[in-house]
Protein backbone atom coordinates (compact mmCIF):
# COMPACT_ATOMS: atom_id res chain seq x y z
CA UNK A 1 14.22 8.37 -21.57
CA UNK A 2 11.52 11.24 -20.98
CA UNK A 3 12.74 14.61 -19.50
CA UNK A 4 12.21 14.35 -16.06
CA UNK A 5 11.36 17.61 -14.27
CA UNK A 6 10.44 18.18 -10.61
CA UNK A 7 6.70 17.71 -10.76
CA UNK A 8 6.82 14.76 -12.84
CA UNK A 9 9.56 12.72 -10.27
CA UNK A 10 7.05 14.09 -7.23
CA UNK A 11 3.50 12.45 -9.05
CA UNK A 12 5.28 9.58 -9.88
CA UNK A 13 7.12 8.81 -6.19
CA UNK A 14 3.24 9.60 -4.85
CA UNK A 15 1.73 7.75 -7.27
CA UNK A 16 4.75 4.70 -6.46
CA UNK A 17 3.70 5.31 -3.08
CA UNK A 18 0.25 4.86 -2.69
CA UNK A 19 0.46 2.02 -4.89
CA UNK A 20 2.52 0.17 -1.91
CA UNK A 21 1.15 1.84 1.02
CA UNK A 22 -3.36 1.55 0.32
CA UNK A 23 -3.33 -2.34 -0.23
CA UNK A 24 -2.00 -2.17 3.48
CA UNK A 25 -3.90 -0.11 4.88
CA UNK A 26 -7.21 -2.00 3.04
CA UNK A 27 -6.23 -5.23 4.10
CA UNK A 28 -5.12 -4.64 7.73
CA UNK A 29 -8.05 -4.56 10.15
CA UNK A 30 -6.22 -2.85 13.25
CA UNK A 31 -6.00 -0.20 10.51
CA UNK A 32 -9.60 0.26 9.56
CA UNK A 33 -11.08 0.05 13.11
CA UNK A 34 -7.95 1.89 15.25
CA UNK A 35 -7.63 4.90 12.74
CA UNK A 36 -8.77 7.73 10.84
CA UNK A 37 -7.98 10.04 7.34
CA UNK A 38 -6.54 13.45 8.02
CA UNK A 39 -6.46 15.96 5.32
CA UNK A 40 -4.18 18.89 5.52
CA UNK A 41 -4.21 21.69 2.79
CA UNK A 42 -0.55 22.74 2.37
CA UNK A 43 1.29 25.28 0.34
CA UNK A 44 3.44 24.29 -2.15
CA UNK A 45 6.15 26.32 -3.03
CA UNK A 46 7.18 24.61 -6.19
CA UNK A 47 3.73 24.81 -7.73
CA UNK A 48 3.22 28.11 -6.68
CA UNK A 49 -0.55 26.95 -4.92
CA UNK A 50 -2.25 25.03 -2.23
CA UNK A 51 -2.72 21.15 -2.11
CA UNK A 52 -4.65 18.70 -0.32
CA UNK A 53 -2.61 16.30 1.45
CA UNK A 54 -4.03 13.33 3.14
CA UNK A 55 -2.74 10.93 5.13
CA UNK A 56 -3.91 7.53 7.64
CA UNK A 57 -3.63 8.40 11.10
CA UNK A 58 -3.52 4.89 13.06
């Protein structure tokens, strides 16, 4: 197996993640009409740098 650092295990779990979590959100129709995207720039410590962050708000 591939060395595994920090950064790589964080994509991966976010990229794991939105694999799961968008066909959801696509497919459910409460979801589309009763909510909204909110994107949040946040610091991250371990990259040393800001990041966007967005999430579904229902």
């Amino acid at each position: 197996m591939t060395q595994l650092n920090r950064r790589m295990f964080l994509a991966s779990a976010g990229a794991a993640a939105s694999v799961r979590l968008l066909p959801s959100v696509a497919t459910n129709p409460a979801a589309r009409q009763g909510g909204r995207w909110v994107l949040k720039l946040v610091y991250d410590k371990s990259l040393g740098m800001m990041r966007a962050v967005e999430r579904f708000i229902p």
